[in-house]
N, C-alpha and C. Protein backbone atom coordinates (compact mmCIF):
# COMPACT_ATOMS: atom_id res chain seq x y z
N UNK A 1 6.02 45.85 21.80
CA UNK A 1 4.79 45.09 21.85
C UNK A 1 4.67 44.18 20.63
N UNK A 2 5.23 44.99 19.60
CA UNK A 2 4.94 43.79 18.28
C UNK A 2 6.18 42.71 18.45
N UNK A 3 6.88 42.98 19.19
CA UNK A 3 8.16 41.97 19.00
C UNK A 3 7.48 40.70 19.76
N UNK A 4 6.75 41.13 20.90
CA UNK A 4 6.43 40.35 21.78
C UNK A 4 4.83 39.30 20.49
N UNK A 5 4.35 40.05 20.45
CA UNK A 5 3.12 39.07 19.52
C UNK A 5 4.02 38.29 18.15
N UNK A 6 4.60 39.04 17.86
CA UNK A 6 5.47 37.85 16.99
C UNK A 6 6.00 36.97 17.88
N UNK A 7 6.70 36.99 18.56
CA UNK A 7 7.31 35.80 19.39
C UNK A 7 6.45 35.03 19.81
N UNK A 8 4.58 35.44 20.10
CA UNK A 8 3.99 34.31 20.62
C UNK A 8 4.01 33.80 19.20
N UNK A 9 3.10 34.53 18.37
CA UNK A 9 3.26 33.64 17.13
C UNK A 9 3.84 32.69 16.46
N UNK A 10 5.16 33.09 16.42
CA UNK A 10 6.52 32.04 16.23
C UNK A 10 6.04 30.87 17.38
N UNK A 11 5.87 30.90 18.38
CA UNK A 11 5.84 29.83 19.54
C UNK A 11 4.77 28.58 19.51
N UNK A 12 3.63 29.57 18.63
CA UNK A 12 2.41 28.89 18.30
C UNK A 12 2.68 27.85 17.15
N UNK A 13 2.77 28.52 16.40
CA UNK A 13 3.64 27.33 15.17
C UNK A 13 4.52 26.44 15.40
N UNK A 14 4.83 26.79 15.96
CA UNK A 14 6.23 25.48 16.38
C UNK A 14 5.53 24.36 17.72
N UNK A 15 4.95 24.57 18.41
CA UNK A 15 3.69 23.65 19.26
C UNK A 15 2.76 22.93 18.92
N UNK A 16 2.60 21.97 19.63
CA UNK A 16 1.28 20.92 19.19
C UNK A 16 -0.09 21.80 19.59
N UNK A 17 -0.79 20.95 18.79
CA UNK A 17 -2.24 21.85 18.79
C UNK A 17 -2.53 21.93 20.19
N UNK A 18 -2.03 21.25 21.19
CA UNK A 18 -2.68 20.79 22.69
C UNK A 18 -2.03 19.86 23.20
N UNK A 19 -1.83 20.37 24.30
CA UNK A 19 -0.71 19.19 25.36
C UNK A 19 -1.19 17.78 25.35
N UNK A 20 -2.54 18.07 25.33
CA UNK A 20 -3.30 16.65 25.36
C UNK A 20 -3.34 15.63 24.25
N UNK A 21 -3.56 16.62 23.02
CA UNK A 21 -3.08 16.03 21.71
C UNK A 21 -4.91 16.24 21.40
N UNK A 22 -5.68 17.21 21.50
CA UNK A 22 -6.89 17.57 21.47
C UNK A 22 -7.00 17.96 20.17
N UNK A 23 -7.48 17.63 19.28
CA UNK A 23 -7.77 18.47 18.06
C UNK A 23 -9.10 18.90 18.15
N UNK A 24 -9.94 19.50 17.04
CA UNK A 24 -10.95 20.27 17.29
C UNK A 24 -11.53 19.37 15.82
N UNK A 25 -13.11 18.35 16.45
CA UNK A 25 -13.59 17.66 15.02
C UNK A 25 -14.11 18.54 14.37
N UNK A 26 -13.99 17.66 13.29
CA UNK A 26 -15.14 18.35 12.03
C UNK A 26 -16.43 17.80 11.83
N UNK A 27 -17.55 18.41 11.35
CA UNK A 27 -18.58 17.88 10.89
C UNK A 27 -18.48 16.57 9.81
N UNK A 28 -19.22 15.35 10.24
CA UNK A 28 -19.64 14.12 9.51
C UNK A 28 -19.63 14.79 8.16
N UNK A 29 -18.95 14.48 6.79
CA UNK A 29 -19.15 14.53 5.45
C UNK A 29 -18.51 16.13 5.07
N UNK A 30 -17.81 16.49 5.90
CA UNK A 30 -17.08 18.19 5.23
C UNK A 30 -16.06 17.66 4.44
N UNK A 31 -16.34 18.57 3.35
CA UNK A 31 -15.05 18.21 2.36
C UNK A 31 -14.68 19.93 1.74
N UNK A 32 -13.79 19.84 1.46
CA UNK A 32 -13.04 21.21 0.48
C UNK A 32 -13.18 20.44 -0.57
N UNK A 33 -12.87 21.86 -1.31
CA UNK A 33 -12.39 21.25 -2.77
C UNK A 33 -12.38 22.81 -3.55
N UNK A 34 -11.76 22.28 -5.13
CA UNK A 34 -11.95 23.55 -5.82
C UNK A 34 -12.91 23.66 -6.45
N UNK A 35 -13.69 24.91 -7.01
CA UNK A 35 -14.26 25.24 -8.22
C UNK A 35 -13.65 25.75 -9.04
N UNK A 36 -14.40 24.96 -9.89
CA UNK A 36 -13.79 25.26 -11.53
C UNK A 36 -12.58 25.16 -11.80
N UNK A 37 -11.58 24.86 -11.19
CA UNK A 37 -10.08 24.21 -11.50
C UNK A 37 -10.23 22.65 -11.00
N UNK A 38 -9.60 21.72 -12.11
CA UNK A 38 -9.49 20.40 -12.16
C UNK A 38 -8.41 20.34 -12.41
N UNK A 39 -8.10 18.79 -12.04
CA UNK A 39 -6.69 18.18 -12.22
C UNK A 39 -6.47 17.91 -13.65
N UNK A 40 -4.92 18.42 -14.01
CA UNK A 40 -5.14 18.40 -15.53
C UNK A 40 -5.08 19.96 -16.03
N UNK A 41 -5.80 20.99 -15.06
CA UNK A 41 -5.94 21.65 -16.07
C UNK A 41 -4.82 22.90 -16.18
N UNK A 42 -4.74 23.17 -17.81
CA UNK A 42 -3.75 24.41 -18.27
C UNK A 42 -4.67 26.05 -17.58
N UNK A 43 -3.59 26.69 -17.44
CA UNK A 43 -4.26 28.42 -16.64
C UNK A 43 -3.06 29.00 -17.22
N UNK A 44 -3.72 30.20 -17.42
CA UNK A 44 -2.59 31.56 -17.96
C UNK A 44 -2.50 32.35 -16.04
N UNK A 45 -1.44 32.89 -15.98
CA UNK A 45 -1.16 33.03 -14.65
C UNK A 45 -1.54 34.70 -14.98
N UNK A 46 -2.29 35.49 -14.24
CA UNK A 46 -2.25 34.99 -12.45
C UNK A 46 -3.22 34.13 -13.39
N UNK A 47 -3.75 32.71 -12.16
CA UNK A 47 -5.34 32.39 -11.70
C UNK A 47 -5.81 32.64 -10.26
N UNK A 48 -6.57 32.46 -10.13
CA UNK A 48 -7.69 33.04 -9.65
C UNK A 48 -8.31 31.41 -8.95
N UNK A 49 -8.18 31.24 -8.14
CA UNK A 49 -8.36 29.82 -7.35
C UNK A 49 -9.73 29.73 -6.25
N UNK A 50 -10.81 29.35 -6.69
CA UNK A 50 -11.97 29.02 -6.02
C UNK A 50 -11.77 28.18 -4.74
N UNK A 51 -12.03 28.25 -3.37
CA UNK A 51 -12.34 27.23 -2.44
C UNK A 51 -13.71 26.94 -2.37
N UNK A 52 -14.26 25.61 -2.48
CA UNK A 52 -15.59 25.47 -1.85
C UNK A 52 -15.20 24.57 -1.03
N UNK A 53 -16.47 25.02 0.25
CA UNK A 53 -16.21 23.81 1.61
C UNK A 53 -17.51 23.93 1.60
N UNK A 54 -18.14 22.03 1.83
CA UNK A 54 -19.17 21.57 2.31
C UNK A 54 -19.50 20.75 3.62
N UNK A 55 -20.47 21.35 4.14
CA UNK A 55 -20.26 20.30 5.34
C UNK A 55 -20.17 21.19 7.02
N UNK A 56 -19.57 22.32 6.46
CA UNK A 56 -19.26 23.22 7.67
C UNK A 56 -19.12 24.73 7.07
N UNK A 57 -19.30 25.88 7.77
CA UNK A 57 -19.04 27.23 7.64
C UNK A 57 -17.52 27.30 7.73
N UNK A 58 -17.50 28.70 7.00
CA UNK A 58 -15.83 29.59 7.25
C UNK A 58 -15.76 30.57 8.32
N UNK A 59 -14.75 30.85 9.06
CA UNK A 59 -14.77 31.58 9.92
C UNK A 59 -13.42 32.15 10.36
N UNK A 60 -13.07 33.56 10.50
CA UNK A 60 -11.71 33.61 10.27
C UNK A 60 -11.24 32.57 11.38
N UNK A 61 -9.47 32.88 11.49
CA UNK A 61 -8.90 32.22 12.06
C UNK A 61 -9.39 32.98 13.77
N UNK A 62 -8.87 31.91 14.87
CA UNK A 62 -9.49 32.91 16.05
C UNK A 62 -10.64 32.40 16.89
N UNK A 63 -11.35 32.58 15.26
CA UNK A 63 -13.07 32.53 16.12
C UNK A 63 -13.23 31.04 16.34
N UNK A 64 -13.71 31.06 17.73
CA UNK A 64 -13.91 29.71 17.84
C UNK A 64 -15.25 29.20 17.57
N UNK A 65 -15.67 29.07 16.77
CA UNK A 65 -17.50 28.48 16.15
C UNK A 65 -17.27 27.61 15.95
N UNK A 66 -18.00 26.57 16.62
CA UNK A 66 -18.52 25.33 16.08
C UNK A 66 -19.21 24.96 14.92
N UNK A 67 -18.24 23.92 14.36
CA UNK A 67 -18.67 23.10 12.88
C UNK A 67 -17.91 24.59 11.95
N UNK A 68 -16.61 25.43 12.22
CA UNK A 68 -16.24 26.31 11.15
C UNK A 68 -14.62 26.04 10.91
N UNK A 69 -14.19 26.44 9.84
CA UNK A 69 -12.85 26.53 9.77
C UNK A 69 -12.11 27.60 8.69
N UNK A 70 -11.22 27.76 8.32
CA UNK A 70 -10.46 28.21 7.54
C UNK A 70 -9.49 27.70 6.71
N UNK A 71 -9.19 28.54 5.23
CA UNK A 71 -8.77 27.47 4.41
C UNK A 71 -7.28 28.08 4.75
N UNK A 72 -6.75 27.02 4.38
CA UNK A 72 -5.46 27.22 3.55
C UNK A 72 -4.88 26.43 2.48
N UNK A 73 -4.07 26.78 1.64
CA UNK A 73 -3.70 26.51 0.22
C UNK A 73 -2.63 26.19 -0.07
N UNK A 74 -2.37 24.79 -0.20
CA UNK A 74 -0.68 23.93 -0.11
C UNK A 74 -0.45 24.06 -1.65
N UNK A 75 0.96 25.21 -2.07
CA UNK A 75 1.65 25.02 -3.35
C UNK A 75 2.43 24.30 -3.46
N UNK A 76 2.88 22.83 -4.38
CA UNK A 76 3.64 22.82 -5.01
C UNK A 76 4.94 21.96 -3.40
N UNK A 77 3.87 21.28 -2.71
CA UNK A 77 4.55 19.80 -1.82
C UNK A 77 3.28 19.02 -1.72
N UNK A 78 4.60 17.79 -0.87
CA UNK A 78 3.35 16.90 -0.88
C UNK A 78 2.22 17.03 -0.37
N UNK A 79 1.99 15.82 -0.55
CA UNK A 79 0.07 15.86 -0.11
C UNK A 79 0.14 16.07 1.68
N UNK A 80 -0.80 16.47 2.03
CA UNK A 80 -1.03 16.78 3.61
C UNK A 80 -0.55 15.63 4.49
N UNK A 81 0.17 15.61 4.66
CA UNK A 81 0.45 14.35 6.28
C UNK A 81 1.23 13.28 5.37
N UNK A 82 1.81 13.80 3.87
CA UNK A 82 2.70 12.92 3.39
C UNK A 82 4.41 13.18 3.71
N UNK A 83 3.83 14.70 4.24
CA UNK A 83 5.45 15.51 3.84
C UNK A 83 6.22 15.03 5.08
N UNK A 84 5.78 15.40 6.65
CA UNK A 84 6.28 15.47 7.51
C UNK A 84 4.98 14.47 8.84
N UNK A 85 5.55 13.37 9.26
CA UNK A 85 4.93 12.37 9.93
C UNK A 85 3.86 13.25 10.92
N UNK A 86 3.99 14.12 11.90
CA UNK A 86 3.33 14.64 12.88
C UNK A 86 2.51 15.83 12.28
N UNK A 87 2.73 16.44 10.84
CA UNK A 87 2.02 17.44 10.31
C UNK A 87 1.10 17.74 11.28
N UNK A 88 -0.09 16.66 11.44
CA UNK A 88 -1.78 17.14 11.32
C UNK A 88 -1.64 17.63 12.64
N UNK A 89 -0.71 17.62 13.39
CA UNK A 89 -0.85 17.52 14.85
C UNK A 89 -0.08 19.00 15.65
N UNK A 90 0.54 19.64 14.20
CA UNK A 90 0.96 21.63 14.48
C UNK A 90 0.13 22.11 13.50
N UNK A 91 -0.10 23.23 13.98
CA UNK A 91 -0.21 24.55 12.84
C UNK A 91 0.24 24.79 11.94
N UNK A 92 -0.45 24.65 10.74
CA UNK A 92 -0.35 24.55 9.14
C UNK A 92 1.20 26.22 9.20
N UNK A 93 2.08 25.42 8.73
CA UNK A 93 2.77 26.42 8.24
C UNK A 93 2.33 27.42 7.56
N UNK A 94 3.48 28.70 7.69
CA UNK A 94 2.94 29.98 6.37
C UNK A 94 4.20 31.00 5.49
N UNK A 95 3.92 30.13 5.03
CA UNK A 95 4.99 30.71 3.64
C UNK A 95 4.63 30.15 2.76
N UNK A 96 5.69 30.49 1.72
CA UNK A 96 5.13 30.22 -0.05
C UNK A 96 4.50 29.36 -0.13
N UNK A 97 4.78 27.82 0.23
CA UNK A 97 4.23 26.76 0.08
C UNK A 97 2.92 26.42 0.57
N UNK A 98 2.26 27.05 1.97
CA UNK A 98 1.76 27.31 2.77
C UNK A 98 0.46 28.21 2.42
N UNK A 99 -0.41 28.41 1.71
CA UNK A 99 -1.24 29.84 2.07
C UNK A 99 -2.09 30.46 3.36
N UNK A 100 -2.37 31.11 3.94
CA UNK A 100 -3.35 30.91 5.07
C UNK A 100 -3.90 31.83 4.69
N UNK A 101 -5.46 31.45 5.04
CA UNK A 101 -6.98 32.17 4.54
C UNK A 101 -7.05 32.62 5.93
N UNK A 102 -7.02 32.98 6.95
CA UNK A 102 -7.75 33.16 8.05
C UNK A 102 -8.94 34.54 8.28
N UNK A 103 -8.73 34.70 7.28
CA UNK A 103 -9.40 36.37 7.39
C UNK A 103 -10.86 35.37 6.78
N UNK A 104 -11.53 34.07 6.75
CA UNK A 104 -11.95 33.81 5.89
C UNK A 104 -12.56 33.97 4.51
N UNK A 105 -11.20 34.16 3.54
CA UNK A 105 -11.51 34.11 2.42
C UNK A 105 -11.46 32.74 1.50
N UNK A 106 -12.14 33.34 0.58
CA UNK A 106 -12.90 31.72 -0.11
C UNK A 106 -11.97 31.61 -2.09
N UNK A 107 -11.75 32.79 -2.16
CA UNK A 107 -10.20 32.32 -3.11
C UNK A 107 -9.00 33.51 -3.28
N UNK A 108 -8.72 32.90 -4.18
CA UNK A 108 -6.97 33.78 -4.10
C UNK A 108 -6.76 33.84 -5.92
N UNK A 109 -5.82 35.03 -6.33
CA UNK A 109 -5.66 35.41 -7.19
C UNK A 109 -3.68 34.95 -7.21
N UNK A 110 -3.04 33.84 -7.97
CA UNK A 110 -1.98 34.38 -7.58
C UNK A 110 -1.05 33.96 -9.20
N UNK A 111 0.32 34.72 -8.94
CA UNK A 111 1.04 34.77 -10.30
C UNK A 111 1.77 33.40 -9.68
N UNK A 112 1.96 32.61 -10.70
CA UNK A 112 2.72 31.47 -10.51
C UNK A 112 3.90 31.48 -11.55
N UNK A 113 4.62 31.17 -11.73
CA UNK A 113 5.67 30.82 -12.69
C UNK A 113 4.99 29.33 -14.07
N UNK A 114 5.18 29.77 -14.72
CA UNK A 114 4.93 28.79 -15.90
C UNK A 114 5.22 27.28 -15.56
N UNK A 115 5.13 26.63 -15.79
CA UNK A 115 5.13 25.00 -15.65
C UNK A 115 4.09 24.55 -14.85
N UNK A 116 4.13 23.46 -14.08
CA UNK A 116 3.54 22.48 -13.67
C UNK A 116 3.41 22.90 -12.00
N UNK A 117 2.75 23.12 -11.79
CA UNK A 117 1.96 23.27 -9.79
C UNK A 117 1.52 21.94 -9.45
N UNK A 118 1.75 21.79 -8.22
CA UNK A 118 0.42 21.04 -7.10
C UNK A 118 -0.41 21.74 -6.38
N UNK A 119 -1.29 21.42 -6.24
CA UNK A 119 -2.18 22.27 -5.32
C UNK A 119 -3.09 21.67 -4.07
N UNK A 120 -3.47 21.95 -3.37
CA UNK A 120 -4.33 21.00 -2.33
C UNK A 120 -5.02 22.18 -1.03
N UNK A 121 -6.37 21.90 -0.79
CA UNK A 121 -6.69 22.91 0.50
C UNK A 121 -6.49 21.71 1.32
N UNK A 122 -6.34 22.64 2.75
CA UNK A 122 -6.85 21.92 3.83
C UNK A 122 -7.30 22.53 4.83
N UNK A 123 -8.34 22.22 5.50
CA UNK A 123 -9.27 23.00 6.29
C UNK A 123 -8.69 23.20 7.72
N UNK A 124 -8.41 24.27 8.39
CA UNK A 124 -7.87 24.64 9.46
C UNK A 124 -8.69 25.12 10.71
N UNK A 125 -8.56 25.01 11.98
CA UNK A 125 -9.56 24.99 12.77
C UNK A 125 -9.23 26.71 13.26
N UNK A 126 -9.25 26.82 14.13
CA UNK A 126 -9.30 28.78 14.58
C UNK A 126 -7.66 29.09 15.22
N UNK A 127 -7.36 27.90 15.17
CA UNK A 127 -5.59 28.11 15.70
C UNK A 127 -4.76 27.26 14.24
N UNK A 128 -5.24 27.28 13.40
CA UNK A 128 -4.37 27.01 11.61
C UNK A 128 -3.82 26.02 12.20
N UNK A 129 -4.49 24.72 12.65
CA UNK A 129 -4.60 23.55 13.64
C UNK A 129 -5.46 22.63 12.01
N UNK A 130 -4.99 21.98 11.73
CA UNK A 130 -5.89 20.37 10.83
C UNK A 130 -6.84 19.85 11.98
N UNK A 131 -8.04 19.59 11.45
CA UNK A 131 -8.69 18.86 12.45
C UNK A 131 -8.71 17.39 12.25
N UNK A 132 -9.20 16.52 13.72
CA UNK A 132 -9.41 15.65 14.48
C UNK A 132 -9.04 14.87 13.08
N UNK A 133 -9.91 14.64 11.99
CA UNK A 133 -9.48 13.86 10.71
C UNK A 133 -9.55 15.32 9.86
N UNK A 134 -8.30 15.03 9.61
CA UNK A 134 -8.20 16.07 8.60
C UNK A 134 -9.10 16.45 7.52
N UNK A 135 -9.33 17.51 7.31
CA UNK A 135 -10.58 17.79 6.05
C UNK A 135 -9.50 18.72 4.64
N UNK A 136 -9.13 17.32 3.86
CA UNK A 136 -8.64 17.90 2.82
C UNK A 136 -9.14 17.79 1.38
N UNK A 137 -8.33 18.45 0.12
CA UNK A 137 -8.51 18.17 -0.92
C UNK A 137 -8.21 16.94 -1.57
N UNK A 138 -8.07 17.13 -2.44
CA UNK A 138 -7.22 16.32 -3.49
C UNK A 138 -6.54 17.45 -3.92
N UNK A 139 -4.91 16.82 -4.01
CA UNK A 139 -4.12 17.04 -4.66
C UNK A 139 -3.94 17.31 -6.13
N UNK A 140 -4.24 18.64 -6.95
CA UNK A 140 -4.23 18.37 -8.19
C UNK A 140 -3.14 19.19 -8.79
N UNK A 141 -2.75 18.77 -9.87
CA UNK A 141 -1.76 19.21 -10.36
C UNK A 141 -2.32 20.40 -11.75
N UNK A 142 -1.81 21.39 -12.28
CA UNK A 142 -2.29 22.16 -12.89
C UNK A 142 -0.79 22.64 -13.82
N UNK A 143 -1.00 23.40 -15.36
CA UNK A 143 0.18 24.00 -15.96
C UNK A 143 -0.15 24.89 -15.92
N UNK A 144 0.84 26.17 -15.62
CA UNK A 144 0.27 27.13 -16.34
C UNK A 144 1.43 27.49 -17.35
N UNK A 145 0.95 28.00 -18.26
CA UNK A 145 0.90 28.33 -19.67
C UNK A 145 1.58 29.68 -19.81
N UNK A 146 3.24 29.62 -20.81
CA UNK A 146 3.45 30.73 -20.87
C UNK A 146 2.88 31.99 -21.60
């Protein structure tokens, strides 16, 4: 049985959000972003990474509520829909680079390696789907400090 829910899983990720090419909008003026980490800034690792989203509720992944989403947390590539042309249009990858919040949680604690990070949220709809216009961060770059 678990072989089988991984395999949908795997199947889901690798598919467009919708045959139709349907995304799911967001509310007029939602934005992510971080608290209390700015671009620029030095962190002793772990940190401890704030999401705030305005504009719309969190909701795990799944639930389908209107005007909600879930975060996830791009390490250290490019900016959203810079990396790969069709990005906005699959399910936010999940691995290192990748974080997925779906349980909706609102930050993360994590050990990074010393030097220089990118960082960026982007708001995910109930299938880790980008919506209709994507609702992202800014890209900021951060050191952390040996």
């Amino acid at each position: 049985m678990i072989r089988y829910a991984l395999l949908a899983a795997t199947l889901a990720l690798a598919t467009p959000a919708a045959a139709d090419g349907h995304r799911t909008a967001a509310a007029e003026g939602t934005a992510v972003y971080f608290v209390g980490l700015e671009d620029g800034a030095t962190v002793r690792s772990p940190v401890t990474i704030n999401f705030g989203l305005r504009g719309m509720g969190v909701a795990p992944a799944g639930a389908e509520i209107e005007n909600t989403g879930h975060h996830h947390l791009l390490i250290d590539r490019p900016a959203f829909g810079e990396g790969e042309a069709d990005e906005a249009d699959f399910a936010i990858l999940n691995d290192d680079n990748h974080r997925h919040f779906g349980g909706g949680q609102t930050e993360v604690t994590l050990d990074l390696p010393p030097g220089e990070h990118t960082l960026q949220l982007v708001l995910g709809d109930a299938g880790h789907v980008a919506h209709a216009e994507p609702v992202t961060s800014e890209r900021i770059t951060i050191t952390v400090a040996e």
